[in-house]
N, C-alpha and C. Protein backbone atom coordinates (compact mmCIF):
# COMPACT_ATOMS: atom_id res chain seq x y z
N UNK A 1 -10.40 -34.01 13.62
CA UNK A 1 -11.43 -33.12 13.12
C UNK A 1 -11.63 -33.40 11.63
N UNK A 2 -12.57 -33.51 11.24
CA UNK A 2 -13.27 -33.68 10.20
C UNK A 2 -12.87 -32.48 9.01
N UNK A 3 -12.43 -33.09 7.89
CA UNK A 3 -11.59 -32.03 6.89
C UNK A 3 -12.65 -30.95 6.79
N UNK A 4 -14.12 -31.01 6.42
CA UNK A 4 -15.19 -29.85 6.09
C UNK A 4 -15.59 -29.15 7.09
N UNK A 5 -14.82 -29.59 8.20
CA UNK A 5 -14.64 -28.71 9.57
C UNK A 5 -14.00 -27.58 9.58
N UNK A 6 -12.70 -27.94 9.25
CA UNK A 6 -11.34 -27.12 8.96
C UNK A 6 -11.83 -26.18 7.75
N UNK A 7 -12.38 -26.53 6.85
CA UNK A 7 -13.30 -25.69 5.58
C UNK A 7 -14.04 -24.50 6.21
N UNK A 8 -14.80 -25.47 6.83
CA UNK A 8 -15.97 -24.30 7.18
C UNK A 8 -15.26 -23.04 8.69
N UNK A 9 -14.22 -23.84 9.23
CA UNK A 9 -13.89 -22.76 10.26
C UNK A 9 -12.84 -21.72 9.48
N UNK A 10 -12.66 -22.18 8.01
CA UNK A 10 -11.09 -21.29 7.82
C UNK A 10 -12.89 -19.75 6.88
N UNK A 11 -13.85 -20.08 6.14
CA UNK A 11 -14.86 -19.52 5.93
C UNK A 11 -15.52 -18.60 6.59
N UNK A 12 -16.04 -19.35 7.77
CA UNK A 12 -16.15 -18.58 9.50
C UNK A 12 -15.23 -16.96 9.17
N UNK A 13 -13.76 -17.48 9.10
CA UNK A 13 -12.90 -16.83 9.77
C UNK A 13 -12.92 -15.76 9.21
N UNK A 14 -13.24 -15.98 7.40
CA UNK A 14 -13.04 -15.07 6.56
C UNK A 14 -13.97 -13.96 6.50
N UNK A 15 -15.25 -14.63 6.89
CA UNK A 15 -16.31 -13.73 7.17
C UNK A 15 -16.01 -12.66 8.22
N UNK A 16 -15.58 -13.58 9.39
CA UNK A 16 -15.25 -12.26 10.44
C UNK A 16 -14.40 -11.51 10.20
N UNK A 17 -13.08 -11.69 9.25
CA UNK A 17 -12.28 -10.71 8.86
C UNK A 17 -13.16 -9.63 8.36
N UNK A 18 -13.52 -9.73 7.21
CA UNK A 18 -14.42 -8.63 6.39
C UNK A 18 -14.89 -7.85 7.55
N UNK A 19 -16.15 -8.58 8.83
CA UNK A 19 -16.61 -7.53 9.63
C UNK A 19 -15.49 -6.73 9.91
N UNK A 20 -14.40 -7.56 10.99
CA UNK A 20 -13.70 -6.50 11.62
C UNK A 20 -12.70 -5.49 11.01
N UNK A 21 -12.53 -5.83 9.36
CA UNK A 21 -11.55 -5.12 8.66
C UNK A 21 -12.13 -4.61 7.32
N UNK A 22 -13.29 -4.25 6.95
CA UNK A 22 -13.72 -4.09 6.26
C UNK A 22 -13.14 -3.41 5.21
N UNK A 23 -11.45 -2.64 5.73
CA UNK A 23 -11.54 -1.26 4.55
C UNK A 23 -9.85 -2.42 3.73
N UNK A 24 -9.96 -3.58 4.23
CA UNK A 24 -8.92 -4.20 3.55
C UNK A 24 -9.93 -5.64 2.29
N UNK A 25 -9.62 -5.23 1.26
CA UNK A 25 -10.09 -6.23 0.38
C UNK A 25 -10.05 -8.11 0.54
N UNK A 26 -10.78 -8.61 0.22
CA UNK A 26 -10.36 -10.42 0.53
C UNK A 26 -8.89 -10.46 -0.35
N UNK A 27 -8.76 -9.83 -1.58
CA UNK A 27 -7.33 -10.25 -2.34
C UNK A 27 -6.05 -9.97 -0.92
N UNK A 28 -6.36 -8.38 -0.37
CA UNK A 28 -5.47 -7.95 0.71
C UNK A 28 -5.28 -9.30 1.68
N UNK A 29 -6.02 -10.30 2.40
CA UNK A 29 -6.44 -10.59 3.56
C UNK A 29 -5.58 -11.69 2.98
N UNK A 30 -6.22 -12.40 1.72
CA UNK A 30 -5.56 -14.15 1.52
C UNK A 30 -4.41 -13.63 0.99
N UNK A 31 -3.21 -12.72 0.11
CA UNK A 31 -2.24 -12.60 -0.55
C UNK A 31 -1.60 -12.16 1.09
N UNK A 32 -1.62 -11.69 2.16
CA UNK A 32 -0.99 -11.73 3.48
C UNK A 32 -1.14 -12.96 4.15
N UNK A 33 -2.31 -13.73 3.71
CA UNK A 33 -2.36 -15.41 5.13
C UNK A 33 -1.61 -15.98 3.98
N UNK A 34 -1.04 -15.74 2.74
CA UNK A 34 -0.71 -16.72 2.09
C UNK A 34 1.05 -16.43 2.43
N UNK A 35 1.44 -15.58 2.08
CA UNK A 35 2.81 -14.88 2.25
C UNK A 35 3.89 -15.96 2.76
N UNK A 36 5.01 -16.55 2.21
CA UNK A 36 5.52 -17.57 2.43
C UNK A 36 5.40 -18.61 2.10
N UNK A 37 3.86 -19.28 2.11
CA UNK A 37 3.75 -21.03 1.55
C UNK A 37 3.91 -20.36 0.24
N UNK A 38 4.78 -21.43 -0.16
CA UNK A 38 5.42 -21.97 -1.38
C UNK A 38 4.06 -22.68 -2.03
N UNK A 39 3.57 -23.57 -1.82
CA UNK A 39 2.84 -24.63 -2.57
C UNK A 39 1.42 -24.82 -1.93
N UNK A 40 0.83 -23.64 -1.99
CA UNK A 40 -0.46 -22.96 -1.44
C UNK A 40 -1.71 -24.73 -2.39
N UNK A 41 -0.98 -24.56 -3.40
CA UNK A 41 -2.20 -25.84 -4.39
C UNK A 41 -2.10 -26.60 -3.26
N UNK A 42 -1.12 -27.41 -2.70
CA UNK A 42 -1.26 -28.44 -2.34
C UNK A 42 -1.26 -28.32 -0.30
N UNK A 43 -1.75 -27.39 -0.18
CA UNK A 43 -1.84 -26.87 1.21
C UNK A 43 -3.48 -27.74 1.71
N UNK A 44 -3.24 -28.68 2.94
CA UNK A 44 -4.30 -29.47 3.27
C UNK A 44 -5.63 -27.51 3.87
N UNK A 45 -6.64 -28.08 4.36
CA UNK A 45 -7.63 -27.36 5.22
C UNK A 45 -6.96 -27.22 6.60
N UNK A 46 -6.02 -27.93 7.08
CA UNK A 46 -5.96 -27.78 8.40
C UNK A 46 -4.63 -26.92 7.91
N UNK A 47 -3.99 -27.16 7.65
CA UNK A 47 -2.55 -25.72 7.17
C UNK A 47 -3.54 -24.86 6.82
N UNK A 48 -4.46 -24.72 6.24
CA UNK A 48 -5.05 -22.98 5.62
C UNK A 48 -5.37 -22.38 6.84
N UNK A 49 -6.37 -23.84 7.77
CA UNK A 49 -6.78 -22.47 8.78
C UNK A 49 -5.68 -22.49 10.02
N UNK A 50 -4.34 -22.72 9.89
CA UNK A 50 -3.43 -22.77 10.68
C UNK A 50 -3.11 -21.07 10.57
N UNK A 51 -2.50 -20.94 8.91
CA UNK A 51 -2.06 -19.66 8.26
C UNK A 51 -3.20 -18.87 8.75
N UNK A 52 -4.89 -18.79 8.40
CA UNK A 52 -5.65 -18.01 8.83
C UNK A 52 -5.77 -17.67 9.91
N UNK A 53 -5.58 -18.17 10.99
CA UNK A 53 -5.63 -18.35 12.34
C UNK A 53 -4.77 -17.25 12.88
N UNK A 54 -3.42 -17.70 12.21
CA UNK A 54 -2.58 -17.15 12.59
C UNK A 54 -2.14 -15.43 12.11
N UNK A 55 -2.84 -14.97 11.03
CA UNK A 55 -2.77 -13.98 10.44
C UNK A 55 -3.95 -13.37 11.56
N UNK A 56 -5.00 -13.98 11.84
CA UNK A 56 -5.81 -13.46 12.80
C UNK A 56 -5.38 -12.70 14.20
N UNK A 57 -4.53 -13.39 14.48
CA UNK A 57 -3.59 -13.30 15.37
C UNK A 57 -2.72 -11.79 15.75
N UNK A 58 -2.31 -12.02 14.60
CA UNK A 58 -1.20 -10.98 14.28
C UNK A 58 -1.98 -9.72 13.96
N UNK A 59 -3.26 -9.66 13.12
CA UNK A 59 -4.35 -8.76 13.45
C UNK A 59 -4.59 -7.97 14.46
N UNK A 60 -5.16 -9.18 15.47
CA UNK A 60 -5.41 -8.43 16.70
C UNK A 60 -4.39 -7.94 17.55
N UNK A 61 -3.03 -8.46 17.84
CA UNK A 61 -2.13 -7.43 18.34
C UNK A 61 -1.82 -6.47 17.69
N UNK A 62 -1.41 -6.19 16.31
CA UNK A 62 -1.28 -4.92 15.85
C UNK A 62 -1.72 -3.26 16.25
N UNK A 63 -1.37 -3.07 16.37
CA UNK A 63 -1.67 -0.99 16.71
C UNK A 63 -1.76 -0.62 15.67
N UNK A 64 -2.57 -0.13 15.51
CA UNK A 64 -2.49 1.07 14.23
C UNK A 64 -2.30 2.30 14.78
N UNK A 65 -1.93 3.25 13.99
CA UNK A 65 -0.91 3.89 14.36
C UNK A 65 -1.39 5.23 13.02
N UNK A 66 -1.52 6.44 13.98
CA UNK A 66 -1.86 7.40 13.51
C UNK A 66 -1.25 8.07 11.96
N UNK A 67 -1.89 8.73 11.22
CA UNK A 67 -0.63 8.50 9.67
C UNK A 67 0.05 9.67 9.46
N UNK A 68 0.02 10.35 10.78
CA UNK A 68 0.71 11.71 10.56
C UNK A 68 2.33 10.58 11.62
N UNK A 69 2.19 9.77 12.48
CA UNK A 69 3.06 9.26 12.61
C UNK A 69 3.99 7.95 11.47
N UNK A 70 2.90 7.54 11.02
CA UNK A 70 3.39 7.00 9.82
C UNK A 70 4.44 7.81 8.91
N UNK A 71 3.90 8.68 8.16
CA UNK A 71 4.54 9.78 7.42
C UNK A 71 5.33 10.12 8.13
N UNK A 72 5.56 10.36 9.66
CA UNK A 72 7.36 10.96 10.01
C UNK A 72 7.96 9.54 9.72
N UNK A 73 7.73 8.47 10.07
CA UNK A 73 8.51 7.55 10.30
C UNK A 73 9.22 6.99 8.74
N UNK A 74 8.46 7.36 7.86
CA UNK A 74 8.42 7.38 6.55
C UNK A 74 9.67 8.25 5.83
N UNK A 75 9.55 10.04 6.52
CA UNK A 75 10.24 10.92 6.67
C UNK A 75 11.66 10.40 6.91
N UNK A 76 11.78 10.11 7.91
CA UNK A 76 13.01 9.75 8.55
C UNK A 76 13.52 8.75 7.87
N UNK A 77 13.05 7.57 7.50
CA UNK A 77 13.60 7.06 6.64
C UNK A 77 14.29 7.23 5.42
N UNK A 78 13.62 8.00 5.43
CA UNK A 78 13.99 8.52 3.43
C UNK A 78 15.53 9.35 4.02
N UNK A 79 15.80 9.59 5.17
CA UNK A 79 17.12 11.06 5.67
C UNK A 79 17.80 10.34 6.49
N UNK A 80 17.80 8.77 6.73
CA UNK A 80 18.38 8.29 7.94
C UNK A 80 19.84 8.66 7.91
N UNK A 81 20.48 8.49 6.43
CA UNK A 81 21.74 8.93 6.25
C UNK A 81 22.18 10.35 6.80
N UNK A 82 21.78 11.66 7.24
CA UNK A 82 21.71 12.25 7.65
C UNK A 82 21.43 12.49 9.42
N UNK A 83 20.44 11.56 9.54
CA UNK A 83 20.05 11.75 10.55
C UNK A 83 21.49 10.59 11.46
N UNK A 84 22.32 9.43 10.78
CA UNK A 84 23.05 9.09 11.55
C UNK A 84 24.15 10.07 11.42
N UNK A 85 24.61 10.79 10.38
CA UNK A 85 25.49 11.39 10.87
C UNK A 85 25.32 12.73 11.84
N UNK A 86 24.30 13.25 11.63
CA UNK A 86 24.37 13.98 12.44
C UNK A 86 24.61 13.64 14.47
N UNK A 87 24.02 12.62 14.29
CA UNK A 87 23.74 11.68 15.92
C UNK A 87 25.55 11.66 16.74
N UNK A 88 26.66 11.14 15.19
CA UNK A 88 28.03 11.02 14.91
C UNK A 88 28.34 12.02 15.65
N UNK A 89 27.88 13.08 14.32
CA UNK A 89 28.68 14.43 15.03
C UNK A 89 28.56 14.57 16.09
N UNK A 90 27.31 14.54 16.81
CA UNK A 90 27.19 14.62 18.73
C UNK A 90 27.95 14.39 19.26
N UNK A 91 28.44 13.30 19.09
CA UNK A 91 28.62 12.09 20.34
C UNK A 91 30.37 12.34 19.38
N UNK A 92 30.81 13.18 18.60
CA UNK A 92 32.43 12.54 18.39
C UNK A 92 33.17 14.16 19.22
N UNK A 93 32.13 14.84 19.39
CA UNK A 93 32.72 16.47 20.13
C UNK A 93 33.13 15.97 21.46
């Protein structure tokens, strides 16, 4: 495939991000497809739209997930120390 192929499909891609994710910024979208490569300068077109592709990916399986469940899960975190001992105490009666 032709390198201005790989250009124009990783472009494509970016466009359709925006439609389908509109309330996440382009800085949000490329600082997550970038996450890991080390040496992004010297990253060919066919690695970008590998990473894009693949962030696409991981997009569409994702759930989102209501933020009153967020915030417990959030909750709980912040008390896990608590919340294992208490689990302890159960299970040592």
């Amino acid at each position: 495939m032709r390198t201005s192929s790989y250009y124009n499909r990783i472009i494509t891609s970016l466009v359709q991000l925006h439609k389908t994710h509109p309330k996440y910024t382009m800085g949000q979208h490329l600082s997550t497809i970038l996450d890991g490569y080390k040496d992004t300068w010297g990253m060919s077109d066919k690695e970008m739209l590998f990473a894009v592709e693949k962030y696409v990916a991981e997009l569409e399986y994702d759930i989102p997930h209501p933020e009153d469940d967020i915030d417990d899960l959030i909750r709980q975190g912040m008390n896990l120390g608590s919340i294992i001992e208490e689990y302890n105490n159960e299970y040592e009666e």
